[in-house]
N, C-alpha and C. Protein backbone atom coordinates (compact mmCIF):
# COMPACT_ATOMS: atom_id res chain seq x y z
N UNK A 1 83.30 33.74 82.08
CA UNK A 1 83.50 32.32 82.09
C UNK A 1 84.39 31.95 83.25
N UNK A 2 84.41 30.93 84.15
CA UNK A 2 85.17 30.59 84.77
C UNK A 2 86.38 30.40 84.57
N UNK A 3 87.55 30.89 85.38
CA UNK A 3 88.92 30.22 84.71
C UNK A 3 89.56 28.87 84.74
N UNK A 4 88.95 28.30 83.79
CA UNK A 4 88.91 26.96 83.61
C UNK A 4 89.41 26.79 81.82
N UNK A 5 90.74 26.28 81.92
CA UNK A 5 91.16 26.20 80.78
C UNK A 5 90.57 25.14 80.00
N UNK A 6 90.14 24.25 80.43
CA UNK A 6 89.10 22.69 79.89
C UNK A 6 87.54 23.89 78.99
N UNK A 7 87.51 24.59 79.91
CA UNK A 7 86.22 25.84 78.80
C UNK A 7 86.64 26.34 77.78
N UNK A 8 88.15 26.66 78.22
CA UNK A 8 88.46 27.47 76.80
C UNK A 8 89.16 26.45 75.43
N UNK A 9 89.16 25.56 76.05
CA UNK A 9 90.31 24.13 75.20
C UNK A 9 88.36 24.05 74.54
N UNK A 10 87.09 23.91 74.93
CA UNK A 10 86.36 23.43 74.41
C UNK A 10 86.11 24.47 73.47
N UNK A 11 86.23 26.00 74.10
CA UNK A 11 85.61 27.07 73.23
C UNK A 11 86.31 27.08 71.70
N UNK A 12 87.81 26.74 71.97
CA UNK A 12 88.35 26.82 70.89
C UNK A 12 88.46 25.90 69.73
N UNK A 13 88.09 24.50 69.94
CA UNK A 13 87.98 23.57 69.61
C UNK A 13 86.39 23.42 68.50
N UNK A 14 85.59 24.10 69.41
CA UNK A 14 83.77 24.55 68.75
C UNK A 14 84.54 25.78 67.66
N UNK A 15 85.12 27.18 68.10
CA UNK A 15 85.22 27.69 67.11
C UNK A 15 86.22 27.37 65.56
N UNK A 16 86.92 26.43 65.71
CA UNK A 16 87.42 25.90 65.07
C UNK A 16 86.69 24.79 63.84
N UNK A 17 86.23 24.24 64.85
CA UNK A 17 84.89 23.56 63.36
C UNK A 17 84.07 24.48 62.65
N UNK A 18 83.53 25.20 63.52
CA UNK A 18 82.99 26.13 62.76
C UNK A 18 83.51 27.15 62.08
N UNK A 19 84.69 27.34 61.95
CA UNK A 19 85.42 27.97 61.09
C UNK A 19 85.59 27.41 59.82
N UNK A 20 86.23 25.71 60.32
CA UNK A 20 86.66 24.85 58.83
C UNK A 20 85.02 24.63 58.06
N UNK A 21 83.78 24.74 59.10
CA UNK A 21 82.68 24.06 58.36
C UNK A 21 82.24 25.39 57.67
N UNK A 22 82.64 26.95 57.83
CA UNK A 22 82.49 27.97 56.83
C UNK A 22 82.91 28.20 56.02
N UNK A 23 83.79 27.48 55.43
CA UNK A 23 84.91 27.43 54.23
C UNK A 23 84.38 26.47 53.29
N UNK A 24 83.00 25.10 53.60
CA UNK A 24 82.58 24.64 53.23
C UNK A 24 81.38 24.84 52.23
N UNK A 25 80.78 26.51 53.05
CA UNK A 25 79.43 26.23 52.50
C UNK A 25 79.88 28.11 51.47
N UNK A 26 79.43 27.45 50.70
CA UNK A 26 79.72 28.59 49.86
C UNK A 26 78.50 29.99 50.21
N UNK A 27 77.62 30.15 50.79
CA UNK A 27 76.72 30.76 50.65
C UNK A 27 77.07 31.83 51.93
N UNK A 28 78.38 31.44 53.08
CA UNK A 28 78.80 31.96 54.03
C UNK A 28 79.74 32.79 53.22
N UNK A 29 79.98 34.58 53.44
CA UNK A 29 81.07 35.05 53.24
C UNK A 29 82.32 34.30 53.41
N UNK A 30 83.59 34.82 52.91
CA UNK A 30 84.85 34.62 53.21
C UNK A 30 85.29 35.20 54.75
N UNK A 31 85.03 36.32 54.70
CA UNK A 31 85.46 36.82 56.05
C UNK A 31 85.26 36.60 56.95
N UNK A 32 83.93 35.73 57.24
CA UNK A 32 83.50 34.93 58.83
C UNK A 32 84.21 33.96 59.14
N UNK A 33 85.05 33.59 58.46
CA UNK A 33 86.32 32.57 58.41
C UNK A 33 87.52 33.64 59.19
N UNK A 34 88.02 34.40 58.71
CA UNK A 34 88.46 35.49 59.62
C UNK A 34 88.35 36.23 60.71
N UNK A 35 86.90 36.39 61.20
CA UNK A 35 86.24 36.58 62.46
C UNK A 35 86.35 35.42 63.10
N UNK A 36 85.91 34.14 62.85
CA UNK A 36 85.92 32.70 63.67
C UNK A 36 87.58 32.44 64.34
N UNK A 37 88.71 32.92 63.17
CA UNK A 37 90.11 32.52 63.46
C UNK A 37 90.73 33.79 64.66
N UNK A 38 90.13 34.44 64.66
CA UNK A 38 90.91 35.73 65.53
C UNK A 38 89.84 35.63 66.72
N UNK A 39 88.68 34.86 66.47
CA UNK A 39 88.33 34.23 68.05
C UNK A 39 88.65 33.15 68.79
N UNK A 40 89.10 32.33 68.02
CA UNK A 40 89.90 31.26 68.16
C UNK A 40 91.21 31.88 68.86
N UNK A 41 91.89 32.29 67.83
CA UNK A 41 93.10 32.76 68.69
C UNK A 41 92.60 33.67 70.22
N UNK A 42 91.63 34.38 70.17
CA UNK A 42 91.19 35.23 71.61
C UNK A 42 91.13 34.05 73.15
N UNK A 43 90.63 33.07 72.11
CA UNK A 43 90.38 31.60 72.94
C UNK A 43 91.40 30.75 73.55
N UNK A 44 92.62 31.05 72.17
CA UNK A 44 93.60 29.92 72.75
C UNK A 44 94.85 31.05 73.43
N UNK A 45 94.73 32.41 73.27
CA UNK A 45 95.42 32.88 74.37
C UNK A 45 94.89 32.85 75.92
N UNK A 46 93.05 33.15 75.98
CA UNK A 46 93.05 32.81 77.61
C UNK A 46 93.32 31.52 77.80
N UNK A 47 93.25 30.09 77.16
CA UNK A 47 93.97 29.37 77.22
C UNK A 47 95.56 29.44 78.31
N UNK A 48 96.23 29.92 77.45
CA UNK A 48 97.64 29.82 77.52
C UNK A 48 97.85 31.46 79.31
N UNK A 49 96.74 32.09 78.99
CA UNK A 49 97.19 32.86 79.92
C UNK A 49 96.04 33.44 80.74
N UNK A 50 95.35 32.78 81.62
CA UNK A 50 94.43 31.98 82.14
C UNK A 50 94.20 32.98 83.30
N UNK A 51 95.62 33.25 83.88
CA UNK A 51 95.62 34.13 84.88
C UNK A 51 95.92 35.80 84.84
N UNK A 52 96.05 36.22 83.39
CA UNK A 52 95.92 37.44 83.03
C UNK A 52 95.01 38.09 82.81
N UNK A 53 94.86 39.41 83.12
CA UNK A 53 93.72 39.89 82.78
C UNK A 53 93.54 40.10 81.64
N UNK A 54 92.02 39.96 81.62
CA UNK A 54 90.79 40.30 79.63
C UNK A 54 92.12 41.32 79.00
N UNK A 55 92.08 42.20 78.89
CA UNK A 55 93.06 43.32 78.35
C UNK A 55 94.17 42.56 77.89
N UNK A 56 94.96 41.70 78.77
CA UNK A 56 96.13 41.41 78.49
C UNK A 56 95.93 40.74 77.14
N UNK A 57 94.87 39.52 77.24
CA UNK A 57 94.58 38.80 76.55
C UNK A 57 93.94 39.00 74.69
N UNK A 58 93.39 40.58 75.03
CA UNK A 58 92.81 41.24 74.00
C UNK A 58 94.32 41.92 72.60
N UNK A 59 95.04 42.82 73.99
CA UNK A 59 96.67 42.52 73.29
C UNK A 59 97.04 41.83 72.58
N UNK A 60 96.92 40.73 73.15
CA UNK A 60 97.94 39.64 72.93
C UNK A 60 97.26 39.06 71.64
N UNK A 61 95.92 38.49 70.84
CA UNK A 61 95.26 38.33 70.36
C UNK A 61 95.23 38.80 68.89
N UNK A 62 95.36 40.22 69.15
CA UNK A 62 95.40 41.03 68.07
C UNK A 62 96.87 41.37 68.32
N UNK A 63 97.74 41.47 68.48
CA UNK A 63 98.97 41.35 68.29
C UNK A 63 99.39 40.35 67.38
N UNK A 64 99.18 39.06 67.79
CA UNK A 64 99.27 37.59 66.88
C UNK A 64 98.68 37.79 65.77
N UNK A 65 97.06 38.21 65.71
CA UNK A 65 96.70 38.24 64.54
C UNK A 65 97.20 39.25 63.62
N UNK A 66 97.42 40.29 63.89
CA UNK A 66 98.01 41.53 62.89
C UNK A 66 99.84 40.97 62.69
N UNK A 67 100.37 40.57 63.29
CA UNK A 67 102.11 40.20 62.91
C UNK A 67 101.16 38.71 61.85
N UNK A 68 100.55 37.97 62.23
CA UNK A 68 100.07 36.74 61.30
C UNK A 68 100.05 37.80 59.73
N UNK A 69 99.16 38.63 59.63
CA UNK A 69 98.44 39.33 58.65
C UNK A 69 99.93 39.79 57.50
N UNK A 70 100.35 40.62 58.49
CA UNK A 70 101.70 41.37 57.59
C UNK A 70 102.36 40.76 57.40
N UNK A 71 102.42 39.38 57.99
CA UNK A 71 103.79 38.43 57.75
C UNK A 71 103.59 37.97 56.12
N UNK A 72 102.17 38.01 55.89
CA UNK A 72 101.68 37.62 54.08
C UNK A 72 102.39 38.77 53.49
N UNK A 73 102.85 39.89 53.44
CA UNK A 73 103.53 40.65 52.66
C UNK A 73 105.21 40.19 52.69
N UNK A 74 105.26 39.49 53.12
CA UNK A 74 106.38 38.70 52.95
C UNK A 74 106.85 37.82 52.24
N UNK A 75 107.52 37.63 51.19
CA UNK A 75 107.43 36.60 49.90
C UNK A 75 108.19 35.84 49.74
N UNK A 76 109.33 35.07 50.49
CA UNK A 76 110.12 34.59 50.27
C UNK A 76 109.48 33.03 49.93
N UNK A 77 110.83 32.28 48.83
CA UNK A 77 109.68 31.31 48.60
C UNK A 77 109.50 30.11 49.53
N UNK A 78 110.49 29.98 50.43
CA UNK A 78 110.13 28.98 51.62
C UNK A 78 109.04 29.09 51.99
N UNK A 79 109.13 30.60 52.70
CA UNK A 79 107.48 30.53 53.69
C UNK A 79 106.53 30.77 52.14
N UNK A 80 106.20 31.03 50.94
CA UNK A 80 105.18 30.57 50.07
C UNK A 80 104.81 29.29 50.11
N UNK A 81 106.04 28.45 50.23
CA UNK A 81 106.09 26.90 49.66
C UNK A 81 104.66 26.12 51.14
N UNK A 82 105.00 27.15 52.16
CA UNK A 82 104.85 26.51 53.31
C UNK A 82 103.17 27.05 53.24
N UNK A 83 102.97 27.96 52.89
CA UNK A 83 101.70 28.60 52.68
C UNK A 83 101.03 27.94 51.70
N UNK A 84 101.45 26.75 50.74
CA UNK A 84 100.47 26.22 50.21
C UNK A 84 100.26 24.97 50.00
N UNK A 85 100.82 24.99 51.56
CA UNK A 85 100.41 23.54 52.72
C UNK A 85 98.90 23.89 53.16
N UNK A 86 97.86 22.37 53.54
CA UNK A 86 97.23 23.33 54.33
C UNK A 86 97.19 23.83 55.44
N UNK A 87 98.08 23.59 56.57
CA UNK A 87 98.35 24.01 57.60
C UNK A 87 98.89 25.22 57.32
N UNK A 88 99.67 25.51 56.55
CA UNK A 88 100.41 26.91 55.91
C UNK A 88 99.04 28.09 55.58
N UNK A 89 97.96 27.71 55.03
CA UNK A 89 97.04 28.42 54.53
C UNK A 89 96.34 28.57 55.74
N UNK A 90 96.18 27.81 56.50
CA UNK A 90 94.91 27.89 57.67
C UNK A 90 95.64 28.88 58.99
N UNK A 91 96.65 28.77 59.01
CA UNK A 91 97.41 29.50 59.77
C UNK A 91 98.26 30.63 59.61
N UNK A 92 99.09 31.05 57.94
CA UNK A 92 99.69 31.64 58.05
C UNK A 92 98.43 32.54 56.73
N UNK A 93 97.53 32.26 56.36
CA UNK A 93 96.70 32.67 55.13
C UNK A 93 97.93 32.59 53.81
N UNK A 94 96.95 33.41 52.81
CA UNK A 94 97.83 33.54 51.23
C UNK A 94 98.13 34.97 51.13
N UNK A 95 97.25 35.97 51.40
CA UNK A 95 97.32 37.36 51.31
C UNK A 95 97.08 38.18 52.18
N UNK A 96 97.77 39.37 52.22
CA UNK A 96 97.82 40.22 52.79
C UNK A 96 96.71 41.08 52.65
N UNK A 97 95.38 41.59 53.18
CA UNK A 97 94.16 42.27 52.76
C UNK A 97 94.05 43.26 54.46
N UNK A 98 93.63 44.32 54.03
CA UNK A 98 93.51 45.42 54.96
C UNK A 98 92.17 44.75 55.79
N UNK A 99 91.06 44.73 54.94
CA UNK A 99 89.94 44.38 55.50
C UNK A 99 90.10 43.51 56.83
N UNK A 100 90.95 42.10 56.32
CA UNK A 100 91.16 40.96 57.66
C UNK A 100 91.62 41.86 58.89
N UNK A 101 91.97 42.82 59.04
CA UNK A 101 92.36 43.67 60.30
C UNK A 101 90.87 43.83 61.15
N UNK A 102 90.56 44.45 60.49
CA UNK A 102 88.59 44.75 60.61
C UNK A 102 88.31 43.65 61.51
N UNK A 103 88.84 42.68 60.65
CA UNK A 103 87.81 41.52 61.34
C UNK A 103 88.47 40.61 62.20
N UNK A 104 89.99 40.87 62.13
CA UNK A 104 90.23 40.13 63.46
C UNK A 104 89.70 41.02 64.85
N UNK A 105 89.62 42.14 64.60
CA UNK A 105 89.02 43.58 65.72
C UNK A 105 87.58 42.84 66.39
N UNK A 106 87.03 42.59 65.46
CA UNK A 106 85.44 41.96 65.46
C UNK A 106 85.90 40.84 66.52
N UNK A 107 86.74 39.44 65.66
CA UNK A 107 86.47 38.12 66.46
C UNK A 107 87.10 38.17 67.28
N UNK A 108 88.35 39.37 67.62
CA UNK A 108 88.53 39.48 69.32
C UNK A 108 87.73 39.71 70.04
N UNK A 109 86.74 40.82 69.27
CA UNK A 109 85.38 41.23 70.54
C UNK A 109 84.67 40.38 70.62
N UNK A 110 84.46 39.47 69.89
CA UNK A 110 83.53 37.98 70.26
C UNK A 110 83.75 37.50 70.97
N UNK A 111 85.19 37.14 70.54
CA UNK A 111 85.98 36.18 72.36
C UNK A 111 85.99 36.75 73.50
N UNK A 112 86.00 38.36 73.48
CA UNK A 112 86.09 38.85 74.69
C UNK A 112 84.86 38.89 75.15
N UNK A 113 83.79 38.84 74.49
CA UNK A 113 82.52 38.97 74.70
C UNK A 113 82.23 37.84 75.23
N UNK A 114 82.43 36.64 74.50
CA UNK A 114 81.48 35.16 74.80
C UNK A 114 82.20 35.20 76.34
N UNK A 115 83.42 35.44 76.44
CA UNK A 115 84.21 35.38 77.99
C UNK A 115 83.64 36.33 79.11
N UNK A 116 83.23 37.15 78.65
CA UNK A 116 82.44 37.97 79.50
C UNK A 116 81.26 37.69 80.01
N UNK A 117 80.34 37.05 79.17
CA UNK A 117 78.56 36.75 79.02
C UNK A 117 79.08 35.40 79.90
N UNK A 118 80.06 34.81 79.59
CA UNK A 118 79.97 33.51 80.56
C UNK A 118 80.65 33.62 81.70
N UNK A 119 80.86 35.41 82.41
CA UNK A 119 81.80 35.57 83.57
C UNK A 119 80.65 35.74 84.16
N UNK A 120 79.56 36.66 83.66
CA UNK A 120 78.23 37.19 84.52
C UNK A 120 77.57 36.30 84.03
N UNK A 121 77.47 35.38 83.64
CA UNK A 121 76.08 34.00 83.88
C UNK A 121 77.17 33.23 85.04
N UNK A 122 78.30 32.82 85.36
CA UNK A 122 78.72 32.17 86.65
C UNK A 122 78.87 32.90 87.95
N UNK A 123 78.42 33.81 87.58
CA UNK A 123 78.41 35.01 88.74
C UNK A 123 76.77 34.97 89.64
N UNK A 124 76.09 34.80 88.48
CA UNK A 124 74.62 34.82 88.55
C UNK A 124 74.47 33.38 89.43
N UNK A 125 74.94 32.47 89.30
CA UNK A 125 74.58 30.85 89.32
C UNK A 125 75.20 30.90 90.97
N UNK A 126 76.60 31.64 90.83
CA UNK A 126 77.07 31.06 92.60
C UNK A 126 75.83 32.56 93.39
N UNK A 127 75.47 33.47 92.82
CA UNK A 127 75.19 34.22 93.80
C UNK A 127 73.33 34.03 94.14
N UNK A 128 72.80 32.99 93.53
CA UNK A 128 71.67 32.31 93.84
C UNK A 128 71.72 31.06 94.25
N UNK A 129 72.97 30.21 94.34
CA UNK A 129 73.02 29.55 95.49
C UNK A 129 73.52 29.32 96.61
């Protein structure tokens, strides 16, 4: 993809509806809600760090998402109280589950992927004209 943060403000913005609109339909697993949010986050770190390299960004991604994850084994009742806000739930979740690791692994490789597929389709476009 080009480094153009207006792409990634859109990418993240698309994966984001489609995250809240999978929470809607009951017939979608739970966990593609978990894959969508840890691409989101893949999204809003090249966002924020635009001029780092993929790797850095892959780090950084799953770093956030795994300290997000373990921070649910944490019980104090402030941050509960705050967790069953919905901004508290959409961001900080309710539980702690091994599996969501899995799958933030996954929706980083999405983001790193969709960022990739759209580095060699702009690659393709300037080098045919």
């Amino acid at each position: 993809m080009p480094k153009n943060r207006i792409t990634y403000l859109i990418l993240t913005i698309a994966t984001i509806i489609l995250g809240l609109l999978s929470r809607h339909f009951k017939f979608i697993p739970l966990f593609i809600g978990d894959i969508l949010w840890a691409t989101m986050v893949c999204f809003i770190m090249r966002f924020l760090f635009i001029s780092k390299p993929r790797m850095f960004t892959v780090v950084a991604a799953l770093a956030f998402c795994f300290v997000i994850e373990f921070s649910q084994l944490y019980k104090a009742p402030w941050i509960n109280d705050l967790r069953h806000t919905l901004f508290g739930r959409l961001v900080l979740g309710e539980g702690f589950l091994w599996g969501d690791l899995l799958c933030y692994v996954f929706g980083v490789g999405i983001g790193v992927g969709v960022d990739g597929l759209g580095l060699k389709n702009s690659n393709l476009i300037r080098n045919k004209l």
